[in-house]
C-alpha atoms as a PDB file:
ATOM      1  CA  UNK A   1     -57.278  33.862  33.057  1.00  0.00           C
ATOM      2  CA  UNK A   2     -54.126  32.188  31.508  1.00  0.00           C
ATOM      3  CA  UNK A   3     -54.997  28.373  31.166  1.00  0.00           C
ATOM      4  CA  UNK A   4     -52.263  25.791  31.893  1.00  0.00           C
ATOM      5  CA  UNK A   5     -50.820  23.538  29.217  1.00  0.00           C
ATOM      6  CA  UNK A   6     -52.061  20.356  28.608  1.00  0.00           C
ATOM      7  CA  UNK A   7     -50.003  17.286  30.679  1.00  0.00           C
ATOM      8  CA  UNK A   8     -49.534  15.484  27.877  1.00  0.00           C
ATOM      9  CA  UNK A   9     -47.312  18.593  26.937  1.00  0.00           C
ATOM     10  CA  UNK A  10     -45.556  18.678  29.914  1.00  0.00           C
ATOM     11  CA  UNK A  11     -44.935  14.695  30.127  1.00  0.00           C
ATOM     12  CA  UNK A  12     -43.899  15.123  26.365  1.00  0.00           C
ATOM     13  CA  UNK A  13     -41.216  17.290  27.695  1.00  0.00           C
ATOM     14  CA  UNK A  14     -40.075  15.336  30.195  1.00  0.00           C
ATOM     15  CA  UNK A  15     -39.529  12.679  28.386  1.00  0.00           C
ATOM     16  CA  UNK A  16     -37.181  14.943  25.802  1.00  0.00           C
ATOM     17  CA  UNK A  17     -35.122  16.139  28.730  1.00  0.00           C
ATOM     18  CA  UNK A  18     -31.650  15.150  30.227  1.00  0.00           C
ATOM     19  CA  UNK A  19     -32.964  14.094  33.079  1.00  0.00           C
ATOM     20  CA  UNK A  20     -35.512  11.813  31.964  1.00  0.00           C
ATOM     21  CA  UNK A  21     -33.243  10.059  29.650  1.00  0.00           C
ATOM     22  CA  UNK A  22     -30.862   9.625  32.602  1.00  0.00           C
ATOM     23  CA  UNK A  23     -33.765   8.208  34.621  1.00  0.00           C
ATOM     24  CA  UNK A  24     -34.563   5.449  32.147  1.00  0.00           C
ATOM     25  CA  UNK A  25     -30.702   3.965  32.223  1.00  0.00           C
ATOM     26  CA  UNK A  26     -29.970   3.607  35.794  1.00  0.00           C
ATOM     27  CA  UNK A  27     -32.209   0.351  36.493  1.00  0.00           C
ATOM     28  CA  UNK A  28     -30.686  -1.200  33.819  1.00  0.00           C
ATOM     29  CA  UNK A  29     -27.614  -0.135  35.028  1.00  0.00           C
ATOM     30  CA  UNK A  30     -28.035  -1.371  38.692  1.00  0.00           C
ATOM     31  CA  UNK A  31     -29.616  -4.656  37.792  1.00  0.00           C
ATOM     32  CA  UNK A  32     -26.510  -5.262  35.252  1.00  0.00           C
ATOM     33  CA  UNK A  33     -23.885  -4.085  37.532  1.00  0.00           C
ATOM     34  CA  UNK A  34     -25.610  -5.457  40.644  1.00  0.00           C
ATOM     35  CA  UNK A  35     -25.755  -9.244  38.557  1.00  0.00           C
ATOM     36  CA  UNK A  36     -22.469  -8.754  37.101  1.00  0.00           C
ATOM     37  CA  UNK A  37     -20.988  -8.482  41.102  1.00  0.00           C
ATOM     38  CA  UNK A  38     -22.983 -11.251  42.543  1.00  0.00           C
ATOM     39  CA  UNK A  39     -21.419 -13.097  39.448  1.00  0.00           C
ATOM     40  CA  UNK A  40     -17.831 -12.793  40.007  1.00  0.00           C
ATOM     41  CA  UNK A  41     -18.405 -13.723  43.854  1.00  0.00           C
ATOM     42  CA  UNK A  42     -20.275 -16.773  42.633  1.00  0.00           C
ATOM     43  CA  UNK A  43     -17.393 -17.245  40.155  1.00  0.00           C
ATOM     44  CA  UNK A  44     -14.939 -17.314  42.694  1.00  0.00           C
ATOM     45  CA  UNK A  45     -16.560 -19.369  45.017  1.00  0.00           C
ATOM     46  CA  UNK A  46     -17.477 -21.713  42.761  1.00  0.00           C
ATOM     47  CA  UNK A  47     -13.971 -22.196  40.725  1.00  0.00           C
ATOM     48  CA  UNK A  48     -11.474 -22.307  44.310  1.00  0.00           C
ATOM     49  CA  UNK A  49     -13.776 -24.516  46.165  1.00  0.00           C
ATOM     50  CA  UNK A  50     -13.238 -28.259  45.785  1.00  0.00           C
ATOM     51  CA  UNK A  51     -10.939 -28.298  42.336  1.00  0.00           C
ATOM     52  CA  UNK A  52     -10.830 -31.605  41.014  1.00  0.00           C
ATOM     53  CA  UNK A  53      -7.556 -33.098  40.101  1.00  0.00           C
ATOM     54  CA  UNK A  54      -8.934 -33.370  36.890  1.00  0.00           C
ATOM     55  CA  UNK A  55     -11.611 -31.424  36.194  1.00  0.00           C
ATOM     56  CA  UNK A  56     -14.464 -32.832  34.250  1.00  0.00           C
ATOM     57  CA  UNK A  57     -15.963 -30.988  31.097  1.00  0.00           C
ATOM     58  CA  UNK A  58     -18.769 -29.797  32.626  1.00  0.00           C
ATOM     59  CA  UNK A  59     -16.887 -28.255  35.429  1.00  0.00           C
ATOM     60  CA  UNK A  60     -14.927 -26.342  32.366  1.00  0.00           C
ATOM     61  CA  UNK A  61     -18.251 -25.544  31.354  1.00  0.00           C
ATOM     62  CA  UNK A  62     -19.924 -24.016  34.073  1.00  0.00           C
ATOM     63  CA  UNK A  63     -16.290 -22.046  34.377  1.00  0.00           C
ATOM     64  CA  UNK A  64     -16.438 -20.879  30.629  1.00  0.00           C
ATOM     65  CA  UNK A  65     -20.439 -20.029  31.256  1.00  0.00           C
ATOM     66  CA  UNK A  66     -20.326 -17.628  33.844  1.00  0.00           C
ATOM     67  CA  UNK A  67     -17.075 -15.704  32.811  1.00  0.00           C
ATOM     68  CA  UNK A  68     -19.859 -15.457  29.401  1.00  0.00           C
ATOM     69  CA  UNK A  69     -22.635 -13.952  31.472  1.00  0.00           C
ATOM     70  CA  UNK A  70     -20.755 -11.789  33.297  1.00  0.00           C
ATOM     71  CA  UNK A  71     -18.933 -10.396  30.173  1.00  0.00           C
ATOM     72  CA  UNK A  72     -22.252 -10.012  28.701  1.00  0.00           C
ATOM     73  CA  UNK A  73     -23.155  -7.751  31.669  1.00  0.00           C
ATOM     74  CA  UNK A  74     -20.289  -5.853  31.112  1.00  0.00           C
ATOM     75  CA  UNK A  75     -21.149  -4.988  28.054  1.00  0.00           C
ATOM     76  CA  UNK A  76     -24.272  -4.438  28.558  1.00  0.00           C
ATOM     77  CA  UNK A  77     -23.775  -1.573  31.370  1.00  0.00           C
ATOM     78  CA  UNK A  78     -20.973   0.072  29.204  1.00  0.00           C
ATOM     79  CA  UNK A  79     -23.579   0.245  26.088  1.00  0.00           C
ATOM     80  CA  UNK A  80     -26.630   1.408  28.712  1.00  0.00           C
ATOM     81  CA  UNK A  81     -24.460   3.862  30.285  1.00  0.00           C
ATOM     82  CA  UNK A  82     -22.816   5.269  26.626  1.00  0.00           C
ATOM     83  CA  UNK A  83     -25.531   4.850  24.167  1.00  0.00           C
ATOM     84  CA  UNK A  84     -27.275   7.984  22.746  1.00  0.00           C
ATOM     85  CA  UNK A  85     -30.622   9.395  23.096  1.00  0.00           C
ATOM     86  CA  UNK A  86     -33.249   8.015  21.216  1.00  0.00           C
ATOM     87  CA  UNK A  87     -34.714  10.008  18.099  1.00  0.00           C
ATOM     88  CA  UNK A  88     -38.525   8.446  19.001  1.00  0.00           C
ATOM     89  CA  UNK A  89     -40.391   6.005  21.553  1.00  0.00           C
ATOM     90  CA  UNK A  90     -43.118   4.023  20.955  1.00  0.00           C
ATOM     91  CA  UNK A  91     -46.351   5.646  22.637  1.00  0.00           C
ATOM     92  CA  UNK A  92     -48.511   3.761  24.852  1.00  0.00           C
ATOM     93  CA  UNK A  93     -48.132   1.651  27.599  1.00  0.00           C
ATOM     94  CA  UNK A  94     -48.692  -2.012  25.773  1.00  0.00           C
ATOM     95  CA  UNK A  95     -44.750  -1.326  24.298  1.00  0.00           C
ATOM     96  CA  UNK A  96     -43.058  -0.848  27.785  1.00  0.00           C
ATOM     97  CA  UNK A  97     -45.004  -3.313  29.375  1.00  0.00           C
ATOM     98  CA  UNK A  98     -44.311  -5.657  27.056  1.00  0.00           C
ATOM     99  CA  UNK A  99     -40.379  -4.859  26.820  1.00  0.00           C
ATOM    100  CA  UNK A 100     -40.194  -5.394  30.844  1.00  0.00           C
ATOM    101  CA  UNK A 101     -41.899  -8.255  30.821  1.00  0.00           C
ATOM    102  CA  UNK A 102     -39.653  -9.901  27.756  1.00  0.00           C
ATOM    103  CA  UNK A 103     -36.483  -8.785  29.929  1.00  0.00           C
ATOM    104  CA  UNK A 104     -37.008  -9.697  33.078  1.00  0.00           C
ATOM    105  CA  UNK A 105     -39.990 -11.959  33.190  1.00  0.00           C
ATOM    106  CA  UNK A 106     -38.194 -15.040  33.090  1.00  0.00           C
ATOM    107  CA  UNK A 107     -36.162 -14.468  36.045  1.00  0.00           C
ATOM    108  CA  UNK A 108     -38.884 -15.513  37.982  1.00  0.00           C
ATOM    109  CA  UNK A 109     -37.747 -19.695  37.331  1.00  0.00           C
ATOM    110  CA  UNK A 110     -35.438 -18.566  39.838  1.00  0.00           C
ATOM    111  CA  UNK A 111     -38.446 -19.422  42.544  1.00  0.00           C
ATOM    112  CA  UNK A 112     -38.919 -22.621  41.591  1.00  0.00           C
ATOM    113  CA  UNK A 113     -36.769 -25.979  41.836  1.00  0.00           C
ATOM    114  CA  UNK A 114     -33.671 -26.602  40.188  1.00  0.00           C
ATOM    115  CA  UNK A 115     -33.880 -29.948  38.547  1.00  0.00           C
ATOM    116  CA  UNK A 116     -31.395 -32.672  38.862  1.00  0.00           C
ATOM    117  CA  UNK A 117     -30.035 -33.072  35.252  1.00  0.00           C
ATOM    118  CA  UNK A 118     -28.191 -35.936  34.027  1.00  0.00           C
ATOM    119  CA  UNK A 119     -24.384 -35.242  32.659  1.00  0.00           C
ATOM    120  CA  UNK A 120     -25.690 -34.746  28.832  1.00  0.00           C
ATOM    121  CA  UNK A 121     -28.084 -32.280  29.918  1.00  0.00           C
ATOM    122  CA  UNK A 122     -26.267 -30.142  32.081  1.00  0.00           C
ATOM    123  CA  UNK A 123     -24.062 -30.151  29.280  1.00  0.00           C
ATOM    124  CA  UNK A 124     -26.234 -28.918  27.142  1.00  0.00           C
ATOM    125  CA  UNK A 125     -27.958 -26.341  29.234  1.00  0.00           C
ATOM    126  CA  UNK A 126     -24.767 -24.706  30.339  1.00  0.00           C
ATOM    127  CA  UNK A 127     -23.364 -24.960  26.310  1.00  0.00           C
ATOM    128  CA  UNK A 128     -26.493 -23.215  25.502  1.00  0.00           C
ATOM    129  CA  UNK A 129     -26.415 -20.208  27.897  1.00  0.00           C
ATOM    130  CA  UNK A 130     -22.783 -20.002  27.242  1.00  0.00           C
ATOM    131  CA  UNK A 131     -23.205 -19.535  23.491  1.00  0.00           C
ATOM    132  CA  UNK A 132     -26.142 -17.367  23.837  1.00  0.00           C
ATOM    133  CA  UNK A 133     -24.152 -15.087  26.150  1.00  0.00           C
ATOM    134  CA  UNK A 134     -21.002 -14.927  23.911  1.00  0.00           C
ATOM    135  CA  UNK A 135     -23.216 -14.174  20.767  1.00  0.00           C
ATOM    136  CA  UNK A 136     -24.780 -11.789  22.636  1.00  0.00           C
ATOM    137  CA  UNK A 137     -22.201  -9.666  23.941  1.00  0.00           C
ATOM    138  CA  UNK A 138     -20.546  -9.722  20.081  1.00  0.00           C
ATOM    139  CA  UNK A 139     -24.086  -8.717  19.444  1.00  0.00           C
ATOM    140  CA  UNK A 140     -24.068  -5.230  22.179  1.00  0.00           C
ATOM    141  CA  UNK A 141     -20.968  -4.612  20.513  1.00  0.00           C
ATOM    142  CA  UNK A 142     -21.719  -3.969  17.154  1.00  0.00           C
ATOM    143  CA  UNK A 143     -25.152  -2.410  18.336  1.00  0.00           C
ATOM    144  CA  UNK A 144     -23.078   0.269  20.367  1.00  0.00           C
ATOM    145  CA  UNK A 145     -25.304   3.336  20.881  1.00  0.00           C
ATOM    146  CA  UNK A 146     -28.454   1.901  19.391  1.00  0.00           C
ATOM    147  CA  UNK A 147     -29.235  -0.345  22.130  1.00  0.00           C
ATOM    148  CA  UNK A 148     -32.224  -0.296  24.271  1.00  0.00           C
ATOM    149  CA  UNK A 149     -35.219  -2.543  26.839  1.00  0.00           C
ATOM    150  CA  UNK A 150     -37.763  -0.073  25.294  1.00  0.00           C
ATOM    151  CA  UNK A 151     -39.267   0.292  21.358  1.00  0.00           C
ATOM    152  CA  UNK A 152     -36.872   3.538  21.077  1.00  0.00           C
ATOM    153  CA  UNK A 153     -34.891   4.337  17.812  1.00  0.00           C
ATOM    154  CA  UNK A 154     -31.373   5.735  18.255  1.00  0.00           C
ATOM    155  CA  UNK A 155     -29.211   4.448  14.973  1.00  0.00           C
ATOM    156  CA  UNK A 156     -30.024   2.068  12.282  1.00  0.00           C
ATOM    157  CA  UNK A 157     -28.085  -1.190  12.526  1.00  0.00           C
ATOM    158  CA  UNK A 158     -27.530  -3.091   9.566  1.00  0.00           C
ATOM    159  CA  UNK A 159     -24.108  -4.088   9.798  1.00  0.00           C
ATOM    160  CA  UNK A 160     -22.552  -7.487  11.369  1.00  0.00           C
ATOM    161  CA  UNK A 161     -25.254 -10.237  12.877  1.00  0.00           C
ATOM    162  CA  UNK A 162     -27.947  -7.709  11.092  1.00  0.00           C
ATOM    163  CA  UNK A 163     -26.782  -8.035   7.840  1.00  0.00           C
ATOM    164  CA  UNK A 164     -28.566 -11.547   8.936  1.00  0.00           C
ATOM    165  CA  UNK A 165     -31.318 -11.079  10.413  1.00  0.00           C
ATOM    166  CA  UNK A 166     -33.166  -8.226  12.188  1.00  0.00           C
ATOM    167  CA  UNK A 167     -33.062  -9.065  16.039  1.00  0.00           C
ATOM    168  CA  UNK A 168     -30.187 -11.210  16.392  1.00  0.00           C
ATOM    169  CA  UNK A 169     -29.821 -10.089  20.148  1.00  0.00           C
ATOM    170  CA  UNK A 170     -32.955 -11.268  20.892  1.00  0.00           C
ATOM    171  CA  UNK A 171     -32.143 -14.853  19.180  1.00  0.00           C
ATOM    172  CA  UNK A 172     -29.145 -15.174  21.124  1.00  0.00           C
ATOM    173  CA  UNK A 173     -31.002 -13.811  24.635  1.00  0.00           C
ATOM    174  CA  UNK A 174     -33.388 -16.408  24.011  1.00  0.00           C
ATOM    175  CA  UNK A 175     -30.721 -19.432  23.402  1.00  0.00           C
ATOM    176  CA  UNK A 176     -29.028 -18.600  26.792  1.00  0.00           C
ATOM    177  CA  UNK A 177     -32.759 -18.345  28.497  1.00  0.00           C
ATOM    178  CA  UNK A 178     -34.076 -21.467  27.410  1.00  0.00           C
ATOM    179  CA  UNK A 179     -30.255 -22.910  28.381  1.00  0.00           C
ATOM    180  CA  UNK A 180     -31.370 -21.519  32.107  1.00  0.00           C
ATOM    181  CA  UNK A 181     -34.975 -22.665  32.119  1.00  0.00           C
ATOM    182  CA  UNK A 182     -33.525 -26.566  31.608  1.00  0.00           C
ATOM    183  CA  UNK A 183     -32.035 -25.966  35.085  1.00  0.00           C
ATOM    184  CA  UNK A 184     -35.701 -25.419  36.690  1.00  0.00           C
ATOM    185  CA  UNK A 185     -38.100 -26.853  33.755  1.00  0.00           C
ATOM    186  CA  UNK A 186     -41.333 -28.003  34.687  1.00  0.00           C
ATOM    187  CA  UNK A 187     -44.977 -27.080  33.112  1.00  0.00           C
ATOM    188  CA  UNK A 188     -45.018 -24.074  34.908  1.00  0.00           C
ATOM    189  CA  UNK A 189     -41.410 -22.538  33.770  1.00  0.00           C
ATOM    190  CA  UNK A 190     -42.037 -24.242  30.511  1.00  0.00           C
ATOM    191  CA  UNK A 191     -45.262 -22.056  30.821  1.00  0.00           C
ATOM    192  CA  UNK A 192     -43.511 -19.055  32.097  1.00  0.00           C
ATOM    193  CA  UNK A 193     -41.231 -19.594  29.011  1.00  0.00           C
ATOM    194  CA  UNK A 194     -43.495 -18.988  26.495  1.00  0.00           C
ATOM    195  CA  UNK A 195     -45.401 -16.382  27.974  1.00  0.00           C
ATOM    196  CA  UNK A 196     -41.773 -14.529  27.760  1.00  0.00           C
ATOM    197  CA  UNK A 197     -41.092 -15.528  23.799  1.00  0.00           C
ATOM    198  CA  UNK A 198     -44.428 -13.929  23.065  1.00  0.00           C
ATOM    199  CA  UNK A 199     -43.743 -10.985  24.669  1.00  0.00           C
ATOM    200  CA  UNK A 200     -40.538 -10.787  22.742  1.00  0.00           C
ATOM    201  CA  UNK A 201     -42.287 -11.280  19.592  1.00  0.00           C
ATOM    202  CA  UNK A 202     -44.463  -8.391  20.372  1.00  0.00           C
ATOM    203  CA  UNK A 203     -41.666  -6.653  21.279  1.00  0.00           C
ATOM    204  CA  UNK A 204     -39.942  -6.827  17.719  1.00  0.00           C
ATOM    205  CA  UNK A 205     -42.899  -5.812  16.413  1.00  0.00           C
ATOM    206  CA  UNK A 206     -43.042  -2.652  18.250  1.00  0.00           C
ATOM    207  CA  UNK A 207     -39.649  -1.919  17.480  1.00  0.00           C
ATOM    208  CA  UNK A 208     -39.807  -2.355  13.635  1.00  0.00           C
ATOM    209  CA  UNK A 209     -43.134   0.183  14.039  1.00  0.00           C
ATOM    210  CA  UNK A 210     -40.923   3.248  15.013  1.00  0.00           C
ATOM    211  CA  UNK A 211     -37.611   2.092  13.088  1.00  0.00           C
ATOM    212  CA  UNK A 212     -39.419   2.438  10.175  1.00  0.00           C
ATOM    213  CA  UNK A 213     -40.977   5.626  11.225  1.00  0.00           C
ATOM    214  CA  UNK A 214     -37.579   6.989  11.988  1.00  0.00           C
ATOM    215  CA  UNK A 215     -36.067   5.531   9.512  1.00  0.00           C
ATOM    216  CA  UNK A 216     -36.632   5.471   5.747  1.00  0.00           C
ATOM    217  CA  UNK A 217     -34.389   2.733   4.704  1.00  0.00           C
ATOM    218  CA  UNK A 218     -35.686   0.494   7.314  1.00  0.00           C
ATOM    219  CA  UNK A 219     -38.418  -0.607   5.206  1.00  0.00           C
ATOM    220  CA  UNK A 220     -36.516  -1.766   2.332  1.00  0.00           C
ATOM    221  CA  UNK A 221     -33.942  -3.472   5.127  1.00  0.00           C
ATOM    222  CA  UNK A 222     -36.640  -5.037   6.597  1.00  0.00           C
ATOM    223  CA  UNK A 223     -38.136  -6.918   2.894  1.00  0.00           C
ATOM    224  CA  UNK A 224     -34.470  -8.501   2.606  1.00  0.00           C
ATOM    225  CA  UNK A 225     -33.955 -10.001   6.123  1.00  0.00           C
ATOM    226  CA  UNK A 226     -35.932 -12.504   8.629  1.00  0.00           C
ATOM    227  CA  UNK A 227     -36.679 -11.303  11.730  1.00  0.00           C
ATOM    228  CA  UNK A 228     -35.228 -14.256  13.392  1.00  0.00           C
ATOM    229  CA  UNK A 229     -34.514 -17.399  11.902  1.00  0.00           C
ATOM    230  CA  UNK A 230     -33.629 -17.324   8.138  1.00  0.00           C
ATOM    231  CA  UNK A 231     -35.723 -18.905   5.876  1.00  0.00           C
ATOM    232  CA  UNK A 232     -38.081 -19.662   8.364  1.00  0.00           C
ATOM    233  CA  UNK A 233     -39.409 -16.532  10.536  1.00  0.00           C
END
């Protein structure tokens, strides 16, 4: 009797095929295009209703800020939809756990109260998101085929922001999240927060495990920049 392959053969497979690599870009792809609509309708509405005579910097703000999330989404669908296959994934399910929940995780202040901020605050919140998303989306760019939610390795980036330091999109994801979590912050998003930064910690660190098991020169690239912050982490 002829036995049947193993299923860790056959889900080994799968995950090599076409298919399954066309699979793993489409929720990214809906969620970014999906945002990226609702967006530009919010856009609209928001800059031909009520323009002030002279508008205020913070109305400028909010203007500037969402034309920078929703070129960051942009982005971000063209580089999902255009980026190459990955050479190797992390194994397990701790790394794509982990990667979901340092994506989308904080999306859940969303269900709680906005706050009332003062002038200076709002300010600051919306100057915040708005440089995080325009870093960012310089960010995708120089990434280009490399990018990815999962640990995965596709091409080495050293060039641009890396040159720097290792994860700058993350650095700049997280300065236009904690820009959004002033807008709802309370113990429990403040709570929520953190929960997300360490699961985007974790998430570098699962990402530097296969680049440098892809990759030779990673390790070497890795001794000469910080992760994050230079000089400090």
């Amino acid at each position: 009797m002829m036995s049947s392959r193993p299923a860790r053969y056959h889900l080994t497979t799968l995950r090599k095929s076409v298919a399954y690599d066309v699979a793993m870009r489409l929720p990214m792809l809906v969620w970014s295009v999906g945002l990226g609509f609702a967006l530009v309708l919010e856009l609209q509405h928001y800059s031909c209703a009520d323009i002030p005579e002279n508008p205020r910097p913070i109305y400028l703000l909010n203007i500037a800020m969402r034309i920078s999330m929703i070129a960051y989404l942009v982005i971000l669908a063209t580089t999902v939809a255009s980026r190459t296959r990955p050479l190797q994934r992390a194994r397990g399910a701790e790394p794509r756990i982990t990667a979901l929940l340092g994506s989308f995780l904080i999306t859940g202040v969303v269900l709680f109260p906005r706050r009332d901020l003062s002038a200076a605050l709002g300010c600051v919140s919306t100057l915040l998101v708005l440089v995080g998303d325009l870093i960012a989306t310089v960010v995708l760019i120089q990434l280009r085929g490399s990018f990815s939610i999962m640990a995965e390795a596709r091409q080495l980036a050293t060039s641009g922001a890396y040159r720097i330091i290792r994860h700058p999109l993350y650095l700049a994801e997280e300065v236009a999240t904690i820009g959004g979590v002033i807008q709802f912050l309370s113990i429990w998003t403040g709570m929520l927060l953190l929960v997300q930064i360490a699961c985007q910690i974790r998430r570098m660190s699962n990402e530097e495990t296969v680049l440098m098991a892809v990759f030779p020169d990673y390790t070497r690239y890795k001794g000469t920049t910080a992760r994050i912050i230079p000089g400090l982490y």
